[in-house]
C-alpha atoms as a PDB file:
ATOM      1  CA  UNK A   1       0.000   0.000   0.000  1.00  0.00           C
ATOM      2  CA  UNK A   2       1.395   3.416  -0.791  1.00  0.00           C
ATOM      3  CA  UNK A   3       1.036   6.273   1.102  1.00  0.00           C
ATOM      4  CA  UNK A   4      -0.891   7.792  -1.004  1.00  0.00           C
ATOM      5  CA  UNK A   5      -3.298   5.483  -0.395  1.00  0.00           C
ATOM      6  CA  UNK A   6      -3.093   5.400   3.402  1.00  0.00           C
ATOM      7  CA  UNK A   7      -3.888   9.131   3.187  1.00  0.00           C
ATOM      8  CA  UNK A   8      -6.707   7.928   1.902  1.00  0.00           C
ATOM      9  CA  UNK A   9      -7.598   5.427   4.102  1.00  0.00           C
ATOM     10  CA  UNK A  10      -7.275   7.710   6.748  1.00  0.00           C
ATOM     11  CA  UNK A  11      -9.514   9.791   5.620  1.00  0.00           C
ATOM     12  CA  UNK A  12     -11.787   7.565   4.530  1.00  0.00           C
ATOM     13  CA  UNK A  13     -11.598   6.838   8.009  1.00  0.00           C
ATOM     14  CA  UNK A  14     -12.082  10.015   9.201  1.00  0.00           C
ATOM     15  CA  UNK A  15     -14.995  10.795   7.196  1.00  0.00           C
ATOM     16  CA  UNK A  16     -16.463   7.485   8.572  1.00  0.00           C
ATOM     17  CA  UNK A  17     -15.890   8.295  11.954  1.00  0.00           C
ATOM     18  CA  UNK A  18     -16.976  12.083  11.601  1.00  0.00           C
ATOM     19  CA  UNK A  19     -20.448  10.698   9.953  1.00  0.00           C
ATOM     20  CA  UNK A  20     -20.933   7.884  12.857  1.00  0.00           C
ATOM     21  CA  UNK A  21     -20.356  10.626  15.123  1.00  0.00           C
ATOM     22  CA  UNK A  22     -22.577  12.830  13.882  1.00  0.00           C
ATOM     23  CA  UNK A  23     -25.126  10.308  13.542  1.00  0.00           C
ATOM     24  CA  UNK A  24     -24.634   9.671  17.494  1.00  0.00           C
ATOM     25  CA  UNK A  25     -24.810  12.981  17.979  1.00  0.00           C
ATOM     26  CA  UNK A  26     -27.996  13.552  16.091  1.00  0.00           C
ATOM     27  CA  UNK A  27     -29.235  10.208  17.491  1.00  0.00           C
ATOM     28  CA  UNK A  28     -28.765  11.042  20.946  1.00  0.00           C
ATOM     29  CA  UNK A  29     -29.397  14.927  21.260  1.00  0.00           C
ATOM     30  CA  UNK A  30     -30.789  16.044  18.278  1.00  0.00           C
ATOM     31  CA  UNK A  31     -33.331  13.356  17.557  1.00  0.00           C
ATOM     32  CA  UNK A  32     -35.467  13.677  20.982  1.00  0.00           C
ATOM     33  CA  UNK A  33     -35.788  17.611  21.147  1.00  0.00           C
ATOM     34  CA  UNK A  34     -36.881  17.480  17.598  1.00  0.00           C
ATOM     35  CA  UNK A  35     -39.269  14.352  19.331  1.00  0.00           C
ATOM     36  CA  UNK A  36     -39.933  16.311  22.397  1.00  0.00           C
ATOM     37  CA  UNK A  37     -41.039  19.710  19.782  1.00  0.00           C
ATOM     38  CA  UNK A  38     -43.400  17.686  18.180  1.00  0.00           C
ATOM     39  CA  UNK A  39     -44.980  16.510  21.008  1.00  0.00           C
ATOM     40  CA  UNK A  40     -45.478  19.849  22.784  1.00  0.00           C
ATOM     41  CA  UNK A  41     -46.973  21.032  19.554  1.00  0.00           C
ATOM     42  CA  UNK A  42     -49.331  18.852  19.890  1.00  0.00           C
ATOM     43  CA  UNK A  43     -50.161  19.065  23.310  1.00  0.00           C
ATOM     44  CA  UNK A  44     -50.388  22.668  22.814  1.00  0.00           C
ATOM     45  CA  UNK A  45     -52.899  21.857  20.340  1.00  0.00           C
ATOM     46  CA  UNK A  46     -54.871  19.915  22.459  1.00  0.00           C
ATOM     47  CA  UNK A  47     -54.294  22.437  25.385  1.00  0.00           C
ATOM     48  CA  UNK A  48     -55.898  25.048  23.481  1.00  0.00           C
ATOM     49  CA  UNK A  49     -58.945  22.878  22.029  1.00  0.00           C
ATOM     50  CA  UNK A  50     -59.568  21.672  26.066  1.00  0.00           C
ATOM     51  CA  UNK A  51     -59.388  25.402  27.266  1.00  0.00           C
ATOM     52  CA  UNK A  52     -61.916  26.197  23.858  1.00  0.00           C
ATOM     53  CA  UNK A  53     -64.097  23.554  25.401  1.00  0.00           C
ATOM     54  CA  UNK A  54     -63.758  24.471  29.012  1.00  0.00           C
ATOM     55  CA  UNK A  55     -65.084  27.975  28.130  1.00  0.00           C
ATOM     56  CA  UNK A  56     -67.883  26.639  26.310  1.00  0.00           C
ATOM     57  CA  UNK A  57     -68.943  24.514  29.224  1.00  0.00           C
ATOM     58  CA  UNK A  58     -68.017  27.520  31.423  1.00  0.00           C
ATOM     59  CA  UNK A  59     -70.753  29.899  29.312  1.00  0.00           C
ATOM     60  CA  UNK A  60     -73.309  27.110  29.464  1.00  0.00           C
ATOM     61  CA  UNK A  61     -72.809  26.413  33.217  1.00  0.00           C
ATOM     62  CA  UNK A  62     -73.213  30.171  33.480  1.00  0.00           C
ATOM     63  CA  UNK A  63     -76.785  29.692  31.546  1.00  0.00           C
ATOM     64  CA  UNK A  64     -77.867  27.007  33.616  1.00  0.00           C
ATOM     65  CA  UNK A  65     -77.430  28.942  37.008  1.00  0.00           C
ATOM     66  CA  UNK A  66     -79.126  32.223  35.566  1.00  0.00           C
ATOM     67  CA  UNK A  67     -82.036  29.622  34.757  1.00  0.00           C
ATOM     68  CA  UNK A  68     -81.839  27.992  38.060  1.00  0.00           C
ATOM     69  CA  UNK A  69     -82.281  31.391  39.232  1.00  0.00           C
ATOM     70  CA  UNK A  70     -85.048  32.569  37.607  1.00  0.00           C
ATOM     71  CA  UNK A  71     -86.770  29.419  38.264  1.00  0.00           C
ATOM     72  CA  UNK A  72     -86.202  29.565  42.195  1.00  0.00           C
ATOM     73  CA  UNK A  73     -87.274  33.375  42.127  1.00  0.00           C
ATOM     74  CA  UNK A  74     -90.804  31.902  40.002  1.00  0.00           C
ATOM     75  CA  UNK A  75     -91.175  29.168  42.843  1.00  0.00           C
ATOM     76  CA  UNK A  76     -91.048  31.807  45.747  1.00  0.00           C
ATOM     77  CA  UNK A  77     -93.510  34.006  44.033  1.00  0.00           C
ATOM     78  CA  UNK A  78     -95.821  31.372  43.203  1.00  0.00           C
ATOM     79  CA  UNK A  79     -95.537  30.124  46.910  1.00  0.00           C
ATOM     80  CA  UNK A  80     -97.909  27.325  46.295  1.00  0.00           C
ATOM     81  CA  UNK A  81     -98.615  25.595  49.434  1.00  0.00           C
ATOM     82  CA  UNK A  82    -100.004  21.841  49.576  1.00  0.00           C
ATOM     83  CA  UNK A  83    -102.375  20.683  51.746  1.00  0.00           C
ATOM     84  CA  UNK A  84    -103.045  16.975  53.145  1.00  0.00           C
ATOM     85  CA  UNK A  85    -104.210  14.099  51.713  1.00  0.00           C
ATOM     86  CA  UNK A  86    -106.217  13.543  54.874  1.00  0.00           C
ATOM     87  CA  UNK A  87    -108.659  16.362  53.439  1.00  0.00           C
ATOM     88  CA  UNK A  88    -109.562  14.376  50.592  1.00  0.00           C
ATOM     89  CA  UNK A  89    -113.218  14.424  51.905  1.00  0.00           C
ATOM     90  CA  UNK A  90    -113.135  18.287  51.602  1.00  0.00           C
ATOM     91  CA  UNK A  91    -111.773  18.262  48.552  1.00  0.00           C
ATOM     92  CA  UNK A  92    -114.153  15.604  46.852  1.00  0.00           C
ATOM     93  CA  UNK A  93    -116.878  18.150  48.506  1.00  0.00           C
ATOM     94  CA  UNK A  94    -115.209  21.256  46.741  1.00  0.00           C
ATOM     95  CA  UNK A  95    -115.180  19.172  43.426  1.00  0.00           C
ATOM     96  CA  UNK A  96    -118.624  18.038  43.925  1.00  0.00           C
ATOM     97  CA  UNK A  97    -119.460  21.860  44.283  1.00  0.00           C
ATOM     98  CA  UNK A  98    -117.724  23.175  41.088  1.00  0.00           C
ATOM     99  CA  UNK A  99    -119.292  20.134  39.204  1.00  0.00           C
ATOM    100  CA  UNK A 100    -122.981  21.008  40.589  1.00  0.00           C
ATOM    101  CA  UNK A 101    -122.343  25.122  40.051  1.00  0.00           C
ATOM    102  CA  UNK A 102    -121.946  24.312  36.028  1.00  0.00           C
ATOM    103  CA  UNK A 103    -124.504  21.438  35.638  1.00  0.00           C
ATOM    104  CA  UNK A 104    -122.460  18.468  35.570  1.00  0.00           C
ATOM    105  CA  UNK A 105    -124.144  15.254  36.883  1.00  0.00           C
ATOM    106  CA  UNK A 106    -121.833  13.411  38.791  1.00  0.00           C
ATOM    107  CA  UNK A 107    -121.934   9.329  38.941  1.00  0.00           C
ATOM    108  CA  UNK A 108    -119.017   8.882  40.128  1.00  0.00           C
ATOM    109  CA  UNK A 109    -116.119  10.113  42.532  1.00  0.00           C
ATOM    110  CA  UNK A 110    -113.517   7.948  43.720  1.00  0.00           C
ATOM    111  CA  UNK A 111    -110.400   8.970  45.591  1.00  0.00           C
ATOM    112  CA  UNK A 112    -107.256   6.435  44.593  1.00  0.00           C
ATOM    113  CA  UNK A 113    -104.164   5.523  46.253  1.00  0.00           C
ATOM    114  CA  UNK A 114    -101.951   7.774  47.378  1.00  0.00           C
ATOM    115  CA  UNK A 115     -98.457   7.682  45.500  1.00  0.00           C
ATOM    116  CA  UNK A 116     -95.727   9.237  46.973  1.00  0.00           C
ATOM    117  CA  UNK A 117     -92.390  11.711  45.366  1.00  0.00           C
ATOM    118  CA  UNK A 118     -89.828  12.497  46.711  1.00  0.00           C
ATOM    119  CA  UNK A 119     -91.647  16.337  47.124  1.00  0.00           C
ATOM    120  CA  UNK A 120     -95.461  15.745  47.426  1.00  0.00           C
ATOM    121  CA  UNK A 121     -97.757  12.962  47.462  1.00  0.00           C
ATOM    122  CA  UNK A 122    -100.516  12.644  44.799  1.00  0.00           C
ATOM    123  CA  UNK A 123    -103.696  11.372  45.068  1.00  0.00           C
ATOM    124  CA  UNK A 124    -105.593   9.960  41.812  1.00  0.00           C
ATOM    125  CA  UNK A 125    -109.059  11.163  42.033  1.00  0.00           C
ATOM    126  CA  UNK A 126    -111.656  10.135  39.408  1.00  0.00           C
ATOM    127  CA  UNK A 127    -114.585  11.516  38.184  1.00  0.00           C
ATOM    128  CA  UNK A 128    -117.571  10.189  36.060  1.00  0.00           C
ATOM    129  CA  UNK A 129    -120.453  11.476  34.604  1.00  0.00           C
ATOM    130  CA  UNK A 130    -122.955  13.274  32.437  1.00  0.00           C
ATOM    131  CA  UNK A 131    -122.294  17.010  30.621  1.00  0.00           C
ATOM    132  CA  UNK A 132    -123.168  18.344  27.355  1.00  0.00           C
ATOM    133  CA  UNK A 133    -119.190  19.504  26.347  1.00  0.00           C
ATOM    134  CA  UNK A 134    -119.878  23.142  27.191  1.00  0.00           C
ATOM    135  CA  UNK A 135    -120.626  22.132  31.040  1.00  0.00           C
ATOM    136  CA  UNK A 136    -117.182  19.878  30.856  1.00  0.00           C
ATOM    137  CA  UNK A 137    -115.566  22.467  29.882  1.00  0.00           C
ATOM    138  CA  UNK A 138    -116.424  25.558  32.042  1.00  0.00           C
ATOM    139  CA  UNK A 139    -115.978  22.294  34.886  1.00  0.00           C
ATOM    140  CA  UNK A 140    -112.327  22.440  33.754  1.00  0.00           C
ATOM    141  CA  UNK A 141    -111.905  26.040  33.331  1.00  0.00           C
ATOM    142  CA  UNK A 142    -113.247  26.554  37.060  1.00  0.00           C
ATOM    143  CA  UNK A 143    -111.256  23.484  38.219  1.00  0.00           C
ATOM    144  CA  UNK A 144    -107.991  25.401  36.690  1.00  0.00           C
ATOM    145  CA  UNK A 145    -108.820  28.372  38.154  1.00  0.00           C
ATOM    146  CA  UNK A 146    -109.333  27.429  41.510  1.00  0.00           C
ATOM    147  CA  UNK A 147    -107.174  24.768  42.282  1.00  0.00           C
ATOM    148  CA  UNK A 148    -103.789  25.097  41.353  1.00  0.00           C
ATOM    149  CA  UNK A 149    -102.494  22.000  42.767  1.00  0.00           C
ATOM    150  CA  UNK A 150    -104.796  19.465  40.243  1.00  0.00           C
ATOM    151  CA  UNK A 151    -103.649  18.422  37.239  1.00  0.00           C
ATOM    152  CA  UNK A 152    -106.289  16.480  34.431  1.00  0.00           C
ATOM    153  CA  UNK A 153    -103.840  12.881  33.910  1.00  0.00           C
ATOM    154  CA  UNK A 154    -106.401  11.567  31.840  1.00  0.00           C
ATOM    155  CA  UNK A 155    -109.723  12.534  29.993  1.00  0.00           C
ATOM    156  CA  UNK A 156    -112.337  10.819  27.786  1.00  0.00           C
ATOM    157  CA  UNK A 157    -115.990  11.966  26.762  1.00  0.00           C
ATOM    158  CA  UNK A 158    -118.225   9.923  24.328  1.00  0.00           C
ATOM    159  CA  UNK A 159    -120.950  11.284  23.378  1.00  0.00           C
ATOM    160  CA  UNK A 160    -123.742  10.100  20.897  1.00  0.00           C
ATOM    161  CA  UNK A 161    -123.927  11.830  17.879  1.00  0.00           C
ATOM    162  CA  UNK A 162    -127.864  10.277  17.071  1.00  0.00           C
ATOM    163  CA  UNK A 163    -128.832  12.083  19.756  1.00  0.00           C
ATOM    164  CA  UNK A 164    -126.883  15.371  20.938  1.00  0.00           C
ATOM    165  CA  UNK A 165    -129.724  16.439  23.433  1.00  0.00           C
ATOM    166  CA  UNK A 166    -128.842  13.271  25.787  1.00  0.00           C
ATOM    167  CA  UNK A 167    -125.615  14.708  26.592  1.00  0.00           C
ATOM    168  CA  UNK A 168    -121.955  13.001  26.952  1.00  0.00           C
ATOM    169  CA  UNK A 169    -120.750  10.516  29.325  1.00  0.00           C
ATOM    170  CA  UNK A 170    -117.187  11.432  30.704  1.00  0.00           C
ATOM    171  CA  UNK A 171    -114.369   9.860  32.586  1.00  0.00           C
ATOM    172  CA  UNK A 172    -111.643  12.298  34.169  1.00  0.00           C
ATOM    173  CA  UNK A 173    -108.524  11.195  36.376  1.00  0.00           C
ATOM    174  CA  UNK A 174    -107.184  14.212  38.263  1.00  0.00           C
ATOM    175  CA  UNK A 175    -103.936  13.915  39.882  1.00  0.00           C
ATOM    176  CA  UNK A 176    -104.207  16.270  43.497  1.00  0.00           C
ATOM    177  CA  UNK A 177    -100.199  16.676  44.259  1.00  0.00           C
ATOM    178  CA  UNK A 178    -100.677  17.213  48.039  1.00  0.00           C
ATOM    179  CA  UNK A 179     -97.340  17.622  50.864  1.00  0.00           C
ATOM    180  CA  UNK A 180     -95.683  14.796  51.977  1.00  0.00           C
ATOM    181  CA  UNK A 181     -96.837  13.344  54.916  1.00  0.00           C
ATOM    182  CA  UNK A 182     -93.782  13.808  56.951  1.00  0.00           C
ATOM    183  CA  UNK A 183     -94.002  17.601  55.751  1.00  0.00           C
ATOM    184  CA  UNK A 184     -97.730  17.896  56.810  1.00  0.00           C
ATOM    185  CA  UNK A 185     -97.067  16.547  60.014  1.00  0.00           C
ATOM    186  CA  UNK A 186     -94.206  19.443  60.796  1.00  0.00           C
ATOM    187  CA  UNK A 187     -91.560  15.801  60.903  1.00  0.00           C
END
């Protein structure tokens, strides 16, 4: 071998040893900041969608309580205050009234079972009958209007078309939400 050619050698040398270097180099420092930059990209990315979100949610949470709100203030103005279930005999004599005041013939008036919620009880109470459909309906208009805490669960009124004088039979469930028990008797 001449020199000539161990110059070159050597520098083939060098140049191999200067690339595996640099390949270390990159391998070992380079390589996992470039790594680690990509990866804080995209958890910036992410960070920034989240906080989007988050201030979304944060604007809708803000709606909710403003509704909450106006809903509580509606509740204390509208103060309505239940009675007992154990006056179910006064209230099946206030019904009775209403019903007689706008003609209605009554067959039938049965109190049900008394469900309870975790607020009120409510007691079923249903109603049968005769009424042309204008007496029904004044019957409900009066029963709205005086009694705020009835609701009509169910209604049905046949009537026969062959003969409109004879009137119409009708079947009405009311639902009377009355206080709990344990809140009527001051427990």
């Amino acid at each position: 071998m001449t020199a000539g050619q161990r110059r070159g050698l050597v520098h083939v040398a060098g140049v191999l040893c200067c690339t595996l270097l640099t390949a270390g180099a990159y391998m070992t420092a380079i390589q996992p900041v470039l790594d680690a930059q990509i990866a804080q990209r995209s958890q910036q990315a992410e960070l920034l969608e989240q906080q989007r979100i988050a201030g979304e949610l944060d604007k809708r949470v803000a709606q909710i309580h403003r509704e909450v709100a106006m809903v509580n203030e509606e509740l204390e103005r509208s103060q309505l205050e239940l009675e007992s279930a154990g006056r179910i005999n006064q209230r099946i004599a206030e019904l009775t009234e209403i019903a007689n005041d706008v003609g209605l013939t009554l067959q039938q008036i049965d109190p049900g079972q008394k469900h309870s919620e975790r607020l009120f009880d409510m007691v079923p109470i249903e109603l049968a009958g005769m009424s042309d459909f204008r007496q029904y309906l004044l019957f409900l208009h009066r029963l709205h209007a005086r009694f705020s805490d009835i609701a009509v669960s169910e209604f049905q009124i046949i009537g026969t078309p062959e003969n409109p004088a004879e009137g119409a039979r009708f079947h009405l469930t009311l639902c009377w939400f009355t206080a709990r028990e344990t809140t009527a008797s001051g427990q």
